[in-house]
Protein backbone atom coordinates (compact mmCIF):
# COMPACT_ATOMS: atom_id res chain seq x y z
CA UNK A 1 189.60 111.30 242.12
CA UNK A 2 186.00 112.27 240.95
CA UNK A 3 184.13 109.19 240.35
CA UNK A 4 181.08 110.38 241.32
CA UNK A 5 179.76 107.21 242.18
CA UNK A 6 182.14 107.06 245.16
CA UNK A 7 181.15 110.62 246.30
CA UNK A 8 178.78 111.73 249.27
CA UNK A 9 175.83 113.89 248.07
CA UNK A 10 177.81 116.80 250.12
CA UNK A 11 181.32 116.05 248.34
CA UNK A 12 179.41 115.50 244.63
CA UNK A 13 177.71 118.79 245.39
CA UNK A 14 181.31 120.84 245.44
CA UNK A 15 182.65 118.40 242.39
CA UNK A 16 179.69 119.48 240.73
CA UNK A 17 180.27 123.09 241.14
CA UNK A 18 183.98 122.98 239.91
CA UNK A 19 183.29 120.25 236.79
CA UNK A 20 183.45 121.96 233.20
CA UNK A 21 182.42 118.72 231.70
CA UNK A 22 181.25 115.12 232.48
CA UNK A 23 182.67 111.86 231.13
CA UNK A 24 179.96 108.73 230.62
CA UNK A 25 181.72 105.46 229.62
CA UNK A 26 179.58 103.33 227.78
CA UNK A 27 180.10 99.82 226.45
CA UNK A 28 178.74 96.17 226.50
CA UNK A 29 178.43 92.68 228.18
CA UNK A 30 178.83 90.69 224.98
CA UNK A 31 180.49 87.75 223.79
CA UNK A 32 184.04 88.58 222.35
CA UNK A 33 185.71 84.90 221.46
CA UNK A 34 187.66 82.43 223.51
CA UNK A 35 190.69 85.10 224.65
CA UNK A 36 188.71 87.69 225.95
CA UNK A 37 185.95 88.63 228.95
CA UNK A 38 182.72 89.74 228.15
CA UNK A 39 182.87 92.90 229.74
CA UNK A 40 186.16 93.42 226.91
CA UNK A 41 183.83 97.27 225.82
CA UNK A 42 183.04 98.14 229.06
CA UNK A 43 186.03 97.70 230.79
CA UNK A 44 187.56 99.42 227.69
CA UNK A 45 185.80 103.08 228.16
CA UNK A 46 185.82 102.56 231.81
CA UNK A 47 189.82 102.42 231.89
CA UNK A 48 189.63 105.76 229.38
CA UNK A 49 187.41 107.83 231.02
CA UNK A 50 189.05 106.76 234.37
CA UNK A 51 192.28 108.53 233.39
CA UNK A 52 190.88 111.88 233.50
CA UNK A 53 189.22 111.31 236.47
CA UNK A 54 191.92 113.55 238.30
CA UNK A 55 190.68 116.74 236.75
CA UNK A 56 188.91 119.54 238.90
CA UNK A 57 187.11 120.73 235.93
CA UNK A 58 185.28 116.93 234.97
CA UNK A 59 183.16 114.43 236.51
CA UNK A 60 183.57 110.94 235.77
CA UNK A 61 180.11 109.23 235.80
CA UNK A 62 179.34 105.92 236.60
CA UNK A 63 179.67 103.00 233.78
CA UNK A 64 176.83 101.44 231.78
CA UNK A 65 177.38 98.07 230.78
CA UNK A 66 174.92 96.82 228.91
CA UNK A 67 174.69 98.27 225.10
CA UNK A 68 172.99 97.49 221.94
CA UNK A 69 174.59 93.82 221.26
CA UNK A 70 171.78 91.54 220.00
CA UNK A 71 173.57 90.75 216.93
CA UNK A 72 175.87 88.72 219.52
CA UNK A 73 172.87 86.87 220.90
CA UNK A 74 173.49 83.50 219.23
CA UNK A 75 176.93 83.44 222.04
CA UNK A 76 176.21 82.41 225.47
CA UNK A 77 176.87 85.44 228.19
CA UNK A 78 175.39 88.68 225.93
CA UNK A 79 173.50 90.54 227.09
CA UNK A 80 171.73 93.39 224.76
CA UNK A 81 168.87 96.10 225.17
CA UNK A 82 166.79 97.79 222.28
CA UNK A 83 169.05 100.57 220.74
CA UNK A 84 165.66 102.60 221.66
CA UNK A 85 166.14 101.96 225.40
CA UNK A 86 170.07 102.60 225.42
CA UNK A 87 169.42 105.56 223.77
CA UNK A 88 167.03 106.86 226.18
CA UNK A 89 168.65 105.52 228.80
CA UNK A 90 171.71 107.77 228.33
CA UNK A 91 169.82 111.10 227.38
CA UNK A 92 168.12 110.56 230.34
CA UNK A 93 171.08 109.83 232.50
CA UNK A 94 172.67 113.47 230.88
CA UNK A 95 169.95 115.08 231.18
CA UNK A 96 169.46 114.33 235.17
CA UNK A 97 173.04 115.00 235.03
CA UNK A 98 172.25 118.85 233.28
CA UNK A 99 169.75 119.28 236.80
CA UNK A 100 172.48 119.28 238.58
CA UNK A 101 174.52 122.34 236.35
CA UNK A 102 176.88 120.64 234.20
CA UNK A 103 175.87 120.20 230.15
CA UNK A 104 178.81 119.59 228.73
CA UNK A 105 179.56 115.99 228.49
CA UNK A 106 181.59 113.25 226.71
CA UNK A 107 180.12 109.95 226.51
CA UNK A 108 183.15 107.33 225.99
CA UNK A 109 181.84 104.47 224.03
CA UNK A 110 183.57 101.05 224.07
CA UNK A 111 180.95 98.84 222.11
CA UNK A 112 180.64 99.91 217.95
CA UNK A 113 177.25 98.78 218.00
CA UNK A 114 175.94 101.62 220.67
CA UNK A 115 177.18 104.15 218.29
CA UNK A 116 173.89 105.14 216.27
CA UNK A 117 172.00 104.99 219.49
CA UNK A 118 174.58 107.41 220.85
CA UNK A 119 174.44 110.19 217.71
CA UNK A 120 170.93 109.78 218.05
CA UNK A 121 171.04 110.46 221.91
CA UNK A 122 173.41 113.31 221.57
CA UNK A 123 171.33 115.23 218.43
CA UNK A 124 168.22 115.00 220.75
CA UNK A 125 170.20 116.91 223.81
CA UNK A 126 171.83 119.00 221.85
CA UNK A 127 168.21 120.13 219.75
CA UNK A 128 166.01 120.84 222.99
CA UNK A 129 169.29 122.84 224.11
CA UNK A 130 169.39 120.12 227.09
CA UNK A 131 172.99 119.53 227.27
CA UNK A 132 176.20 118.96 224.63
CA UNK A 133 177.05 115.58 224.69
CA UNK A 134 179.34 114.14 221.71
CA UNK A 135 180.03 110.40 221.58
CA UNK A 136 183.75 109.42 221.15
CA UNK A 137 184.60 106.27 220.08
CA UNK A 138 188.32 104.76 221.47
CA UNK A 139 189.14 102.93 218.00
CA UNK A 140 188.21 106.00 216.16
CA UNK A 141 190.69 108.11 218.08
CA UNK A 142 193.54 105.51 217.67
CA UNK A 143 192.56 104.35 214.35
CA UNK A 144 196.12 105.79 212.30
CA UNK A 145 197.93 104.04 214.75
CA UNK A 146 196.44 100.66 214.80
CA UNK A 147 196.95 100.58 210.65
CA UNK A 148 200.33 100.97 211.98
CA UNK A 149 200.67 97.86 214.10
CA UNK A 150 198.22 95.75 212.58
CA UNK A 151 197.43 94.00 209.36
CA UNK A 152 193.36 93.20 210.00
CA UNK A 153 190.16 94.86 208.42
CA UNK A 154 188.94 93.66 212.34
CA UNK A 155 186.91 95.48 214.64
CA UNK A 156 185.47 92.73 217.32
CA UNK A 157 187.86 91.19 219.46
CA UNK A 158 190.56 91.63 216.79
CA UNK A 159 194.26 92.41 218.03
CA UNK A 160 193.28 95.93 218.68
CA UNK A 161 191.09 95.41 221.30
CA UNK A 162 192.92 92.18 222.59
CA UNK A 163 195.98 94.28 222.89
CA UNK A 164 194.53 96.88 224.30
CA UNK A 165 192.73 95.11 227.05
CA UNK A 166 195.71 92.71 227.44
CA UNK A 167 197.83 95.88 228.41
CA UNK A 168 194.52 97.08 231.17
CA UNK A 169 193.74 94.14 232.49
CA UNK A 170 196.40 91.64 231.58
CA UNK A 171 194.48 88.75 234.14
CA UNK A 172 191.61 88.48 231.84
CA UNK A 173 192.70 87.85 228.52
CA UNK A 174 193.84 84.29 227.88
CA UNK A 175 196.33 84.12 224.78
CA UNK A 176 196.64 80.89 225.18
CA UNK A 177 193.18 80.95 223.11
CA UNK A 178 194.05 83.50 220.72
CA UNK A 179 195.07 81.35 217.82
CA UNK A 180 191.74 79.55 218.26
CA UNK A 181 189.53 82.80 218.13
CA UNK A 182 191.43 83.66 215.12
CA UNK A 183 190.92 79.96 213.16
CA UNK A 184 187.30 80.94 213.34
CA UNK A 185 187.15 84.54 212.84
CA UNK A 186 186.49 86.50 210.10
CA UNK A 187 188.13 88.97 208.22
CA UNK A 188 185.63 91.30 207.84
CA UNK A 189 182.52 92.38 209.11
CA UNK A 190 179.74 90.23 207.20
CA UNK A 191 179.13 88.93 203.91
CA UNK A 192 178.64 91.13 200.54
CA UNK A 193 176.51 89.93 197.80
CA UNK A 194 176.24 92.15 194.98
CA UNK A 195 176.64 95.31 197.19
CA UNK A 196 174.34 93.93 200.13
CA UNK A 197 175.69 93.21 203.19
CA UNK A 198 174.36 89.92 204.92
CA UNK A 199 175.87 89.63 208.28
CA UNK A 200 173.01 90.70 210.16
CA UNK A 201 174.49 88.59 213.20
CA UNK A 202 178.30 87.51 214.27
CA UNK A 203 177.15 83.96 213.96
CA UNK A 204 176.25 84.21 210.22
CA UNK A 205 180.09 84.89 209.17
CA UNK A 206 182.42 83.94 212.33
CA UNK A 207 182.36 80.32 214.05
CA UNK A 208 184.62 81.79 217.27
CA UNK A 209 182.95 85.25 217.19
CA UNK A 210 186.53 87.24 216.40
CA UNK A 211 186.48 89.67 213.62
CA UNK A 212 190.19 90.11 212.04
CA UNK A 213 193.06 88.92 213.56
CA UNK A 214 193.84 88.76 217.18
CA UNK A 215 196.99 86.33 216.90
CA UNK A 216 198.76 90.07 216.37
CA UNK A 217 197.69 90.97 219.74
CA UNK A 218 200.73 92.47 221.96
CA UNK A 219 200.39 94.05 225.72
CA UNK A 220 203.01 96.59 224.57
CA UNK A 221 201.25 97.22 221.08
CA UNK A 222 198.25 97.70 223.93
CA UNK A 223 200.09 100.10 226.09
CA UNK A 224 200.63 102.19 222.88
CA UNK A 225 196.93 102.70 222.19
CA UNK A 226 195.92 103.24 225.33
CA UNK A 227 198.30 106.35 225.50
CA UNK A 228 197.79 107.56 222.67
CA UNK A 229 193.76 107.18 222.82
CA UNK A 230 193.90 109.49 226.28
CA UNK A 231 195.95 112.19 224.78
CA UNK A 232 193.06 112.25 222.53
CA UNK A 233 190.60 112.36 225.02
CA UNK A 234 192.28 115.11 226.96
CA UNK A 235 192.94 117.34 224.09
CA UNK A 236 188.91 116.60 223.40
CA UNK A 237 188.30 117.38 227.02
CA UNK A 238 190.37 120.38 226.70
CA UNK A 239 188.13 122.01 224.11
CA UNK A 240 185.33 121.26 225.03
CA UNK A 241 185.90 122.90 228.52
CA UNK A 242 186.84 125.82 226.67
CA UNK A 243 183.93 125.90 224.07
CA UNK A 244 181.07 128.42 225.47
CA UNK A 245 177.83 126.69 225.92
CA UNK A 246 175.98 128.71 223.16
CA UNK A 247 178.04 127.83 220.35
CA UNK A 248 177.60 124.14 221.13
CA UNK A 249 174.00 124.92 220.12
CA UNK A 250 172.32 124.18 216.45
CA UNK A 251 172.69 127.50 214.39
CA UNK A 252 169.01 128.96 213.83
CA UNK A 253 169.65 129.91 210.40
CA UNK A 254 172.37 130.17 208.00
């Protein structure tokens, strides 16, 4: 397996030399209701990216935990950085990861609220012709399926994500509490008034911190997502491997 965390410097130097492409799994430490860990986003990429981690021609970098979550502040156990820092904090890790040869990358994101921080990370590498490096978000990859076997207009600890860490890591979800995180959750994300949105933070519009409805939540519905969300991942893999360098680049001109 090529977790390059758990490689010598001698080993990582031969991985190196065979890997195509790199895989960064991203996420959060955040609050996400009564039925589910904090580490729900991180442990979420991690358990994607992991999966491909058996390919000669990608590198599977270590996971960063900590994303852009201050709008969970209000719930005790989140932890949040500055979308400024994450940002730079993950060009940076690409780009010391384009010293060593490889600048194609995927960065597996677990945690919705990293994604602008991520685009804006990715445009920046890609611009100074640093390295490739396209964000891909889980939910967005299984998102025809989960209208499938949900009924929720979720997205934070909703039955999505509590199925789909139920099925990884069954011993940390707690269904027990899932009709309780769903009593106090809310439909949707926020409050509209008159075409503005007001939910600047979970608190303002869910008491239990749940977004949609995670008494839906099945380990088998879980299973389902997973698989299909690392198909998708492969195939993305798969071209991108393929893709020459150069036309990953901004045209000059039209």
């Amino acid at each position: 397996m090529t977790l390059l965390a758990e490689r010598t410097t001698t080993a990582a130097a031969e991985d190196l030399e065979a890997a195509s492409v790199a895989v960064l799994p991203v996420g959060s430490t955040e609050q996400h209701g009564p039925a589910l860990p904090l580490g729900m986003d991180h442990m979420a990429a991690e358990g994607f990216a992991h999966t491909v981690s058996d390919r000669e021609d990608a590198v599977v970098l270590p996971t960063l935990p900590v994303g852009v979550s201050e709008h969970h502040r209000q719930f005790d156990g989140t932890l949040y950085v500055g979308p400024e820092t994450f940002e730079d904090y993950v060009r940076e890790t690409i780009s010391s990861l384009a010293n060593h040869g490889v600048r194609k990358a995927v960065v597996v994101n677990g945690h919705g609220g990293n994604s602008g921080a991520l685009r804006r990370a990715a445009r920046r590498l890609r611009e100074e012709r640093t390295a490739f490096a396209p964000p891909w978000n889980w939910w967005d990859a299984v998102d025809e399926l989960a209208d499938e076997l949900f009924e929720e207009d979720g997205g934070h600890a909703d039955a999505a994500e509590s199925s789909l860490l139920w099925h990884l890591r069954e011993d940390l979800v707690r269904p027990d509490a899932l009709e309780a995180a769903e009593a106090g959750a809310s439909e949707g994300w926020g409050e509209s008034v008159h075409g503005a949105v007001l939910g600047f933070d979970t608190i303002d519009f869910s008491e239990s911190g749940a977004v949609g409805r995670p008494t839906q939540a099945d380990p088998e519905k879980g299973r389902r997502l997973f698989e299909t969300g690392c198909d998708q991942l492969e195939a993305l893999l798969d071209w991108l491997v393929e893709r020459p360098l150069e036309a990953c680049w901004p045209r000059d001109e039209r």
